[in-house]
Protein backbone atom coordinates (compact mmCIF):
# COMPACT_ATOMS: atom_id res chain seq x y z
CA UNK A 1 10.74 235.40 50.11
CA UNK A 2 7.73 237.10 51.67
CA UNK A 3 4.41 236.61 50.07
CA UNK A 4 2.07 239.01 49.67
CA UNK A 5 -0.54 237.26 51.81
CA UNK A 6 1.87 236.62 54.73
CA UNK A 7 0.41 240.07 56.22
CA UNK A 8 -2.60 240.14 57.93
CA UNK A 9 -3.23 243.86 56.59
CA UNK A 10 -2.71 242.97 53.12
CA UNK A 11 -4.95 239.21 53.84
CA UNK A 12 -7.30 239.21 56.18
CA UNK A 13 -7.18 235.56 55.81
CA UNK A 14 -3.50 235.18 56.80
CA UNK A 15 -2.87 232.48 59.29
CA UNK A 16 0.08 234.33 60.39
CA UNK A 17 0.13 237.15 63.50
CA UNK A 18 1.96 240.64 61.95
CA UNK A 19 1.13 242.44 64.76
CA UNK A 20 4.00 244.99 64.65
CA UNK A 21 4.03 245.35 60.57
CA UNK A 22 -0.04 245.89 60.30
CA UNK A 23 1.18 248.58 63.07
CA UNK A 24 3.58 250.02 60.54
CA UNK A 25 0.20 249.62 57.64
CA UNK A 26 -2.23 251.70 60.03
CA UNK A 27 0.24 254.63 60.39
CA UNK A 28 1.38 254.79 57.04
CA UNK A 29 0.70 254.21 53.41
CA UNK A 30 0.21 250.55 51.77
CA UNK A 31 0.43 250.14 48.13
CA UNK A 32 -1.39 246.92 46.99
CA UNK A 33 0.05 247.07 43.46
CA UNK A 34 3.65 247.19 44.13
CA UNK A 35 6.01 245.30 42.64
CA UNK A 36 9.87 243.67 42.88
CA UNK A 37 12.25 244.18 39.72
CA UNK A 38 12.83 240.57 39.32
CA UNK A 39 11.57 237.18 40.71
CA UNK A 40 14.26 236.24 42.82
CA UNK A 41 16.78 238.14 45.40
CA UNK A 42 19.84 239.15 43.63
CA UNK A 43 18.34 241.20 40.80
CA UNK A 44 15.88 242.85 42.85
CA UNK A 45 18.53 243.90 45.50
CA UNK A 46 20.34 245.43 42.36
CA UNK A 47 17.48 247.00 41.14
CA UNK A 48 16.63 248.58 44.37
CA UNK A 49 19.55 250.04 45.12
CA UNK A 50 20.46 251.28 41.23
CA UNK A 51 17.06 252.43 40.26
CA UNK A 52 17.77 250.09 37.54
CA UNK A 53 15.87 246.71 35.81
CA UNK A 54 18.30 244.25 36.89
CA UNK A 55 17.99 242.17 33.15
CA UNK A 56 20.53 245.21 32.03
CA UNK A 57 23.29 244.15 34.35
CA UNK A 58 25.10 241.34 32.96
CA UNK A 59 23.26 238.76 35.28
CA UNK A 60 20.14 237.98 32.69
CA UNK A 61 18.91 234.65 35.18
CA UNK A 62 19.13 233.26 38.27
CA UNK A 63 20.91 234.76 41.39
CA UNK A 64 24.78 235.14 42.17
CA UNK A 65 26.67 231.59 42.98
CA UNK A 66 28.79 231.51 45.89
CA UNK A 67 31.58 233.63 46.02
CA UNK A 68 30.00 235.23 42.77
CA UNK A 69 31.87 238.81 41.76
CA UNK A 70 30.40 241.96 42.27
CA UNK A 71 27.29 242.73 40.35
CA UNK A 72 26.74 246.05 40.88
CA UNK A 73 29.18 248.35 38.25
CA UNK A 74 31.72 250.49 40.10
CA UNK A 75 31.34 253.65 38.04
CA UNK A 76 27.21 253.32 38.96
CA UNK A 77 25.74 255.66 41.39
CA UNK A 78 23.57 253.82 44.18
CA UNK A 79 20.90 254.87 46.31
CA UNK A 80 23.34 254.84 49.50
CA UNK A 81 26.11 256.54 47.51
CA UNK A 82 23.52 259.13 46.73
CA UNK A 83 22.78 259.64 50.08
CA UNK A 84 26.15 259.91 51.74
CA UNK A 85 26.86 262.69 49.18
CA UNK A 86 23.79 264.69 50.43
CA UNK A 87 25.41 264.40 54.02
CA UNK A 88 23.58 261.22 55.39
CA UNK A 89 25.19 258.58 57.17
CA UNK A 90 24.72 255.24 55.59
CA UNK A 91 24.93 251.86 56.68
CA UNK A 92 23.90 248.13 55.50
CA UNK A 93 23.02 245.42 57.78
CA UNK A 94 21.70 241.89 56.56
CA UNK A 95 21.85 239.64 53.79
CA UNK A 96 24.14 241.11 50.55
CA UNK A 97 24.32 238.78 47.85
CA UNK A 98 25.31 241.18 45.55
CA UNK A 99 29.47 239.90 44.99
CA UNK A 100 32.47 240.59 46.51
CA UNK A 101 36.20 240.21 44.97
CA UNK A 102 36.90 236.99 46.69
CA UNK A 103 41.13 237.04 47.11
CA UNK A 104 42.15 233.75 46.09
CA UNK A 105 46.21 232.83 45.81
CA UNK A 106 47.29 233.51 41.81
CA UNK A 107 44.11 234.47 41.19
CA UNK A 108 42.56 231.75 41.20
CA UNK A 109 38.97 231.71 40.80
CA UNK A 110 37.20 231.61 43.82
CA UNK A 111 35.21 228.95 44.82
CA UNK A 112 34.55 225.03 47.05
CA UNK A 113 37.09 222.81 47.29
CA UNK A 114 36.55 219.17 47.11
CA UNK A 115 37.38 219.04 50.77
CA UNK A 116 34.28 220.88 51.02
CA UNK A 117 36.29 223.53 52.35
CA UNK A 118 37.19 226.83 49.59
CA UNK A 119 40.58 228.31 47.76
CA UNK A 120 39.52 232.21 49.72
CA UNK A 121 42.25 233.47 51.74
CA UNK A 122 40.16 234.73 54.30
CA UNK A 123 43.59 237.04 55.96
CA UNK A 124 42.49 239.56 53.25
CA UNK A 125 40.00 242.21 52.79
CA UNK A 126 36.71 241.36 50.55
CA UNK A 127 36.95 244.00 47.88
CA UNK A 128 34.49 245.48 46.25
CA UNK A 129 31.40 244.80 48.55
CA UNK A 130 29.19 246.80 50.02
CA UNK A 131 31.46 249.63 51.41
CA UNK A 132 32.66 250.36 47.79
CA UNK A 133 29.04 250.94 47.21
CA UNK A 134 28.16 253.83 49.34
CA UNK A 135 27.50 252.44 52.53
CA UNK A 136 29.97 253.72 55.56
CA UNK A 137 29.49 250.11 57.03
CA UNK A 138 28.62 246.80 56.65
CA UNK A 139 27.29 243.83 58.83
CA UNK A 140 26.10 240.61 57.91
CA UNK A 141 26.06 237.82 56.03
CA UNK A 142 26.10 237.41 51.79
CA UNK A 143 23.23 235.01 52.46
CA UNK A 144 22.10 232.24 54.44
CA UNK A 145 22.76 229.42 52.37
CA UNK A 146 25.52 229.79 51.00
CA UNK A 147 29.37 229.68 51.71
CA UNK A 148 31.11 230.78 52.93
CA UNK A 149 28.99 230.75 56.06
CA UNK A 150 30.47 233.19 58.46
CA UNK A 151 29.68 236.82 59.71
CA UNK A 152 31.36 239.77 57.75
CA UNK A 153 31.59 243.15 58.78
CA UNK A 154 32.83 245.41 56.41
CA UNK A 155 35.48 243.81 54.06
CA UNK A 156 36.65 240.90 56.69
CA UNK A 157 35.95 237.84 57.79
CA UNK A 158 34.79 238.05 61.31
CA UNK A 159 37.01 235.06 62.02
CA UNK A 160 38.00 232.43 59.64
CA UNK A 161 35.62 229.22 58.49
CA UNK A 162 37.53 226.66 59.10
CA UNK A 163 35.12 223.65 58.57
CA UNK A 164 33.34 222.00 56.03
CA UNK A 165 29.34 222.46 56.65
CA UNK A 166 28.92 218.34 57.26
CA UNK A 167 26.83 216.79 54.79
CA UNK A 168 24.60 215.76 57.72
CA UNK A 169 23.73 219.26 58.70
CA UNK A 170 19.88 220.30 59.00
CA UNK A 171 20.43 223.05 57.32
CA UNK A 172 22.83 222.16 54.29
CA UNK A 173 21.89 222.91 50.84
CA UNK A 174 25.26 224.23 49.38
CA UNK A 175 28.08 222.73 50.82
CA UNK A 176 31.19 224.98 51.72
CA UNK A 177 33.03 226.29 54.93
CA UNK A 178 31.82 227.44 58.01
CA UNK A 179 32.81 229.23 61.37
CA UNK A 180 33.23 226.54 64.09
CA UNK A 181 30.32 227.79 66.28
CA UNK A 182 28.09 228.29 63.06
CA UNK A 183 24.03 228.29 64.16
CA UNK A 184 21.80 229.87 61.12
CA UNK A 185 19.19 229.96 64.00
CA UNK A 186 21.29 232.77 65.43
CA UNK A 187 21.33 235.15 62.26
CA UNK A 188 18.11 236.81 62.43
CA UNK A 189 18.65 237.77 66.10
CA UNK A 190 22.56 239.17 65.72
CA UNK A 191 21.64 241.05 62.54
CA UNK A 192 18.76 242.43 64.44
CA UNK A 193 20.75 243.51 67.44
CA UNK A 194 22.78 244.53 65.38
CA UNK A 195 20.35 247.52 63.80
CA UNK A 196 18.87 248.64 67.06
CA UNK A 197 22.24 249.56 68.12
CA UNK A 198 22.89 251.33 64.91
CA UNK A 199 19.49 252.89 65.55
CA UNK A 200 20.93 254.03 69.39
CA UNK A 201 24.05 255.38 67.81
CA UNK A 202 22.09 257.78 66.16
CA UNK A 203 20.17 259.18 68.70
CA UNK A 204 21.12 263.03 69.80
CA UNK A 205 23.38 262.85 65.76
CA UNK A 206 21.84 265.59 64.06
CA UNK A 207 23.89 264.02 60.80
CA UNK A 208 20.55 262.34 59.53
CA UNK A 209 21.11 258.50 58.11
CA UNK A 210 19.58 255.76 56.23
CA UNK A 211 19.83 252.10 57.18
CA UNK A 212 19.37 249.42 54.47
CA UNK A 213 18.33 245.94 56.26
CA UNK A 214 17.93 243.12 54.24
CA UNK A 215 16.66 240.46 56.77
CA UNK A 216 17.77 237.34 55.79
CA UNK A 217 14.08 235.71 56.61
CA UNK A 218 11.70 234.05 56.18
CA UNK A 219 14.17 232.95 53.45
CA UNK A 220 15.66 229.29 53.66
CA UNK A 221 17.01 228.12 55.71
CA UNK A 222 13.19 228.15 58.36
CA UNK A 223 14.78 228.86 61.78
CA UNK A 224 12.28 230.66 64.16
CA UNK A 225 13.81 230.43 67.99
CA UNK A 226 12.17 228.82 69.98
CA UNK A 227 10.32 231.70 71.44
CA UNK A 228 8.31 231.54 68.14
CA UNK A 229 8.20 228.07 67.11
CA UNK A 230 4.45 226.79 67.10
CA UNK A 231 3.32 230.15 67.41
CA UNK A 232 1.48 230.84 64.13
CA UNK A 233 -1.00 228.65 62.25
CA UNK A 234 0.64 228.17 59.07
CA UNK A 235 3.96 225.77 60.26
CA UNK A 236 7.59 226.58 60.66
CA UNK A 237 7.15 229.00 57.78
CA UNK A 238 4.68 230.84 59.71
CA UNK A 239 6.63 231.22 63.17
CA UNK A 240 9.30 232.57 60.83
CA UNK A 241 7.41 235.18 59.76
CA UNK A 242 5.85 235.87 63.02
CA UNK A 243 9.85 236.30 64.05
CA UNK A 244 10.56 238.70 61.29
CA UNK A 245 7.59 240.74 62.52
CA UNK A 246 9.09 240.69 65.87
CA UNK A 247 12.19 241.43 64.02
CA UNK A 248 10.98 245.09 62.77
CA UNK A 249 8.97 245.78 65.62
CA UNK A 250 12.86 245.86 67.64
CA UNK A 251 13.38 248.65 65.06
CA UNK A 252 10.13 250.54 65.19
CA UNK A 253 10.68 250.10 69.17
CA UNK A 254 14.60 251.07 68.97
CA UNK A 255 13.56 254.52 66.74
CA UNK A 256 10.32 255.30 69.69
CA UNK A 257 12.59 254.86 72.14
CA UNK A 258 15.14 257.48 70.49
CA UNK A 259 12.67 259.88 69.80
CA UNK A 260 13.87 259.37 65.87
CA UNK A 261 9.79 258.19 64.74
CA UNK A 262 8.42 261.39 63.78
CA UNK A 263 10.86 261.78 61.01
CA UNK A 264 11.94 258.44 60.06
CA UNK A 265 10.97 257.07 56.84
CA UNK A 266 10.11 253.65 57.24
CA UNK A 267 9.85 251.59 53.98
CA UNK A 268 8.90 247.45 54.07
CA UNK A 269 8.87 245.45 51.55
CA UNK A 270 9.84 241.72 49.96
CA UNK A 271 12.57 241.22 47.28
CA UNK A 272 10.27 238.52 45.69
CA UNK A 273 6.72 236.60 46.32
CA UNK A 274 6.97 233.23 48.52
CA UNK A 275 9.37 229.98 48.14
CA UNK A 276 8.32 226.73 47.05
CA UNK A 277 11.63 224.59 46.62
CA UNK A 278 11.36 221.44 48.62
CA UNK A 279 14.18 223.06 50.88
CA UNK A 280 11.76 224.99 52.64
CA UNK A 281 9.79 221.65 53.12
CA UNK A 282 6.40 223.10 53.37
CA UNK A 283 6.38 225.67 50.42
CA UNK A 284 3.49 228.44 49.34
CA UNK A 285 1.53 225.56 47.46
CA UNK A 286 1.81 222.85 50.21
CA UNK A 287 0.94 225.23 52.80
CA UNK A 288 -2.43 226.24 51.29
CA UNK A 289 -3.34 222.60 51.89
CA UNK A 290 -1.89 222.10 55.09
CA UNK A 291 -2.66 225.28 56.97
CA UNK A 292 -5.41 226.98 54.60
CA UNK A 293 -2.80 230.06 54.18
CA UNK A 294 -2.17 231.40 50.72
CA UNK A 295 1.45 233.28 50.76
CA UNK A 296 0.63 234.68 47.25
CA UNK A 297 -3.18 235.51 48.66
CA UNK A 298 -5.31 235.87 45.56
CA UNK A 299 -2.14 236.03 42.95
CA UNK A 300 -1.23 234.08 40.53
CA UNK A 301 2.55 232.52 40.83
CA UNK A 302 5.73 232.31 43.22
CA UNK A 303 9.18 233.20 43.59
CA UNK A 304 10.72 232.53 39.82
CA UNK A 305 7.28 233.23 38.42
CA UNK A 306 6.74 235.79 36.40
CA UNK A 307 2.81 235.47 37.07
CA UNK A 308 1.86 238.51 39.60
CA UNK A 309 2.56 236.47 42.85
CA UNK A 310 6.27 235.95 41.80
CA UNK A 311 7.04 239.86 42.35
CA UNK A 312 3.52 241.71 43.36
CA UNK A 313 4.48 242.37 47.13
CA UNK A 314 3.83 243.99 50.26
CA UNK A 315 4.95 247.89 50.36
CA UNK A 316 4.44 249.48 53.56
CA UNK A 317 6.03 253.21 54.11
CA UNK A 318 5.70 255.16 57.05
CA UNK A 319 6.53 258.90 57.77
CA UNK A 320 4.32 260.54 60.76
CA UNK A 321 5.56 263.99 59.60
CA UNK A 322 4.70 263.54 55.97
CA UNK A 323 2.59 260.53 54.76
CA UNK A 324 -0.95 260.61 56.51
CA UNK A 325 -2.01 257.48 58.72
CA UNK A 326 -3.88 254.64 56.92
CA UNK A 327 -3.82 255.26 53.63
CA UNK A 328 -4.32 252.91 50.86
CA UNK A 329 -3.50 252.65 47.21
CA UNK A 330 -3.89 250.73 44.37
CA UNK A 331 -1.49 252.85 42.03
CA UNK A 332 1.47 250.67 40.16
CA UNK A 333 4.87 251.11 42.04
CA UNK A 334 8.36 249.59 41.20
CA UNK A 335 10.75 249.04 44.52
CA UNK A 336 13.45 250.78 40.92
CA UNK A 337 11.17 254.33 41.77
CA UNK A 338 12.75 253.94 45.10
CA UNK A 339 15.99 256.13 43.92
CA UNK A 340 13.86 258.90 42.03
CA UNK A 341 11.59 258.85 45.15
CA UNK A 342 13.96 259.68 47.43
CA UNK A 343 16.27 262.28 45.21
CA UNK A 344 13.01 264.33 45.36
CA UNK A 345 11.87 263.78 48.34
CA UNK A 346 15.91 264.85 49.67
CA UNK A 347 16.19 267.70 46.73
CA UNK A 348 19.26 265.53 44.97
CA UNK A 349 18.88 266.16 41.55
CA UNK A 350 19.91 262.97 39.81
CA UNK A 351 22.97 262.90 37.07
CA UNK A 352 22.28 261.67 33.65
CA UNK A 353 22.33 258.05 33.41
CA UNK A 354 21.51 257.51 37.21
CA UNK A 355 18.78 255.61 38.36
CA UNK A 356 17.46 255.16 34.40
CA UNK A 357 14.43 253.42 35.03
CA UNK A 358 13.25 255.14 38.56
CA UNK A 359 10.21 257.32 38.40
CA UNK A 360 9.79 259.39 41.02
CA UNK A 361 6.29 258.72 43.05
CA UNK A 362 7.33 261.24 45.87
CA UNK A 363 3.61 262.85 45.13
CA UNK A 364 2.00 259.19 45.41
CA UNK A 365 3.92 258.38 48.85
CA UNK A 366 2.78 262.37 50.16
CA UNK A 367 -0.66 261.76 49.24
CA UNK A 368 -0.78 264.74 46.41
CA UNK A 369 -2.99 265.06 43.80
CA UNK A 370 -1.61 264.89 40.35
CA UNK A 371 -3.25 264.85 36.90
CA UNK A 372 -1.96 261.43 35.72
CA UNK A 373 0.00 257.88 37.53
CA UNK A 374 3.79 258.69 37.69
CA UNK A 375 3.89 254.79 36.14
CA UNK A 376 1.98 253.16 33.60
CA UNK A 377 4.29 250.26 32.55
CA UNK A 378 6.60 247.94 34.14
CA UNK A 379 9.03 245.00 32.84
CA UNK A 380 8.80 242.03 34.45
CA UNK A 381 11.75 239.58 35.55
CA UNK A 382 11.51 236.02 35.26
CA UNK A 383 14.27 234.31 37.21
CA UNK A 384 15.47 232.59 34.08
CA UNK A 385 15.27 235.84 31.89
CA UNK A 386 12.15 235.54 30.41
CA UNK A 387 10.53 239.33 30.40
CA UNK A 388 6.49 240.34 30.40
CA UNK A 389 4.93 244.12 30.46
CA UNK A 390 2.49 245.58 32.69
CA UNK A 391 0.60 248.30 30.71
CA UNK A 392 -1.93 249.65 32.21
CA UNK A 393 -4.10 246.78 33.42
CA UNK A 394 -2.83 244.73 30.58
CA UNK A 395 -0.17 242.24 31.20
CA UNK A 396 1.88 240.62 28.34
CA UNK A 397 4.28 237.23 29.14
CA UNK A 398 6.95 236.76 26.48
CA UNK A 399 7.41 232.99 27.45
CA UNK A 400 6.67 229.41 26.17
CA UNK A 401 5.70 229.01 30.06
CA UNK A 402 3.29 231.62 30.42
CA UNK A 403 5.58 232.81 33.50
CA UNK A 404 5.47 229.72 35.02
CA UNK A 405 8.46 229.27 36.77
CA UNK A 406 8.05 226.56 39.37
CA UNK A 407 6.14 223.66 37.37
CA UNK A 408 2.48 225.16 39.27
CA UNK A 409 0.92 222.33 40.34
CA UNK A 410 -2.47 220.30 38.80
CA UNK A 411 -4.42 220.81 41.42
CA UNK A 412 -3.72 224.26 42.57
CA UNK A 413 -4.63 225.16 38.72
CA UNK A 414 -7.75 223.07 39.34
CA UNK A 415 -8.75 224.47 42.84
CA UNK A 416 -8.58 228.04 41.61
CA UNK A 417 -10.31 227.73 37.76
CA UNK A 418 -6.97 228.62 35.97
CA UNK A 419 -6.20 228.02 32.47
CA UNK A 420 -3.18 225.61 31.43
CA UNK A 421 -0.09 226.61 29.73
CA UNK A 422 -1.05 225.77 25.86
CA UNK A 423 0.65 228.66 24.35
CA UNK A 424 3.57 230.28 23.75
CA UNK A 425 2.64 233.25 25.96
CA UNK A 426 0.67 234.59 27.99
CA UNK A 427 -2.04 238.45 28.04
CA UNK A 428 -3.63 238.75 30.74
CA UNK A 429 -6.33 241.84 31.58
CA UNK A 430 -6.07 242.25 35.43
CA UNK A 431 -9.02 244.58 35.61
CA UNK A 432 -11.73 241.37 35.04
CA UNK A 433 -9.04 238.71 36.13
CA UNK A 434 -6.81 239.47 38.69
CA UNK A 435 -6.26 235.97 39.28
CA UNK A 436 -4.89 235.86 35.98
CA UNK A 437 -7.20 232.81 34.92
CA UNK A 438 -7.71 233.24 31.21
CA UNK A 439 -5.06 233.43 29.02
CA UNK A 440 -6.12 236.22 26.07
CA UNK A 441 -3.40 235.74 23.98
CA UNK A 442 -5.05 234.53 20.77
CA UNK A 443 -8.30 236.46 21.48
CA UNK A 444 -5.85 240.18 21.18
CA UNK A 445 -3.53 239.60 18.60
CA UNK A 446 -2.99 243.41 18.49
CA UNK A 447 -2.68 244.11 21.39
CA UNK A 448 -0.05 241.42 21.97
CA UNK A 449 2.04 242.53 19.15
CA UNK A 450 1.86 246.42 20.27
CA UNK A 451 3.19 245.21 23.94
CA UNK A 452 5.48 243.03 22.27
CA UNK A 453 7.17 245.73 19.89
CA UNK A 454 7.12 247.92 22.95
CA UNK A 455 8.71 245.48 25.45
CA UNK A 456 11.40 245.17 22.21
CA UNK A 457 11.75 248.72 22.72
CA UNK A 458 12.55 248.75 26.40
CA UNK A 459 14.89 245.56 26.03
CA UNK A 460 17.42 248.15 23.65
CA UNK A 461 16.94 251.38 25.25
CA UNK A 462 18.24 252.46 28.79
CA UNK A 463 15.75 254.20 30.91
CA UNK A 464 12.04 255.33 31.05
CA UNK A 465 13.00 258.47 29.39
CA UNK A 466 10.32 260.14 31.80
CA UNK A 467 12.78 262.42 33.74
């Protein structure tokens, strides 16, 4: 849930320090036009890792419930399966939320009982998670805030959660069972541990490896220890952020420390722009006018929206030995080019139907010339399965909301000169309106019905068809 102005080298307004990640920016390359598959976590994590749009799994809205099944096919190579079979070491540590095969007794299906407890027998393993997905090991959590709410490493249980989150619990938005000694404020710092001494275990290996770590902040539920609270000028939110900063700076320390810098490739980045449910208590709106800090900077839209602040965010990557120091660019990039990216850069040649709609931008992330952008479209993700195109600097919104996922309030509309929703649609022309304040839809009626019959196109076919 990081917004694209939560960085103070991609705002220079930000309220919040990033002293370790505008580190990361100055040695590296940062992409100002990059962009998450979908608005919200689970389809972006699934996009990431497939090198596929997540609206051609069978989850077409929202994220996966508790104890949801696994999302991402068995038969469907992944970006750590990929790896491991070009000799790297692979592990994941973090938030999943991408299913498991819950056991239940007779099969029942999984989920809360009324008790507030759950019908999991937590004596067996967790099929189907992430080490049936390519990754040698697992540690973490399926996500924050929701049950069952327990550590998992690999496919157990790290003990068994034996009571019912009370309904009285600060941090409580899904009730379920949880570990006796349960503290969410103590997730960021295990997981983090955690991935330095994966990090140390690798120092002096001449295997090389590749660590996926999906921090599970500054998502809900806002927990900063206290070594951060009141730290940053934009709230709880803020020190959150400023601990997630902290958070990668262990790593960037960890991989100095290990001599492993020089040829790591370090790659940042958020699964979707900032939250704004009331769980968060101070979300992206409220904190513009409370703290003066925009988490979607100049961006139209939020998590859920699929206006460019719902999924245009940060992208830093760092390689000393390959990508030059403090570069910028403003070419389009999908986290789905990840896959293609990599096979390049690695020399995996790709099988067909792997990865359809990754493009690989290995020349963009090296800094080489080429005669024309690797991509020139993108679809869009609404979290509740409306789609939009990016062409060029055109974008087209196929829905009655005009991407508006999160009921955008009056007077943030009002404060920044932006048009009301009055049709059913949205065209935008980012070039002379980034802030995406006029809607053009009835002033291009060819041009909308051109995107249109080509977004039709993409919603039947599978893959770019670029490789």
């Amino acid at each position: 849930d990081l917004g694209y102005g939560d960085l103070g080298s991609f705002n220079r307004e930000s309220k919040i320090p990033t002293p370790h990640l505008d580190r990361l920016a100055r040695e590296g390359l940062r992409l100002t036009d990059a962009h998450a598959p979908s608005t919200s976590c689970t389809p972006t994590r699934y996009g990431i890792l497939t090198g596929r749009y997540p609206w051609r799994s069978r989850l077409k809205s929202g994220v996966l419930p508790p104890y949801g099944a696994p999302l991402i096919e068995a038969d469907r190579l992944t970006l750590p399966a990929m790896l491991r079979s070009a000799g790297y070491a692979t592990a994941a540590i973090g938030k999943w939320h991408l299913g498991w095969d819950w056991p239940t007794p007779n099969g029942e299906k999984p989920g809360v009982t009324p008790d507030g407890l759950s019908n999991i027998d937590y004596s067996k393993p967790l099929a189907n998670g992430p080490i049936t997905r390519g990754f040698d090991s697992y540690f973490g959590v399926d996500l924050p805030n929701f049950p069952p709410y327990v550590f998992i490493e690999n496919d157990r249980t790290l003990g068994t959660p034996t009571e019912p989150m009370p309904a009285n619990h600060p941090h409580n938005n899904r009730k379920g069972p949880m570990s006796r000694d349960w503290d969410p404020v103590t997730i960021l710092p295990r997981i983090t541990e955690r991935a330095v001494r994966y990090l140390a275990s690798r120092a002096g290996d001449r295997q090389p490896f590749f660590l996926y770590f999906p921090l599970t902040s500054p998502h809900y539920p806002v927990v900063p220890t206290a070594e951060f609270q009141g730290k940053s000028g934009a709230g709880d939110y803020g020190d959150f952020v400023m601990q997630t900063d902290a958070s990668v700076g262990k790593l960037m320390e960890a991989l100095d420390r290990h001599g492993l810098t020089r040829n790591t490739l370090i790659v940042f980045t958020s699964d979707n722009g900032p939250e704004v449910a009331s769980e968060v208590v101070i979300g992206a709106y409220d904190r513009i006018g409370r703290f003066g800090h925009a988490s979607m900077e100049r961006w139209r839209g939020v998590k859920r929206d699929t206006r460019e602040g719902g999924h245009r965010v940060p992208f830093i990557a760092r390689w000393p030995v390959r990508i030059a120091a403090g570069r910028v660019s403003d070419a389009l990039f999908g986290q789905i080019d990840l896959m293609a990216t990599i096979a390049r850069l690695i020399g995996f040649k790709l099988p067909a139907g792997a990865a359809p709609d990754s493009i690989d931008q290995s020349a963009l992330l090296l800094g080489r010339r080429t005669p024309r952008a690797a991509r020139t479209e993108m679809v869009y993700h609404q979290s509740n399965g409306h789609l939009g195109l990016r062409a060029g600097d055109w974008v087209f919104i196929d829905s009655p909301t005009c991407g508006d996922g999160n009921k955008e309030p009056a007077w943030f509309r009002e404060s920044r000169q932006l048009h009301p929703c009055t049709d059913p649609g949205a065209l935008y022309d980012l070039r002379s309106d980034p802030g995406q304040s006029r809607n053009l839809l009835t002033a291009h009626p060819e041009r909308v019905q051109q995107m249109k019959t080509r977004l039709d196109q993409l919603r039947q076919t599978e893959g770019n068809g670029d490789r």
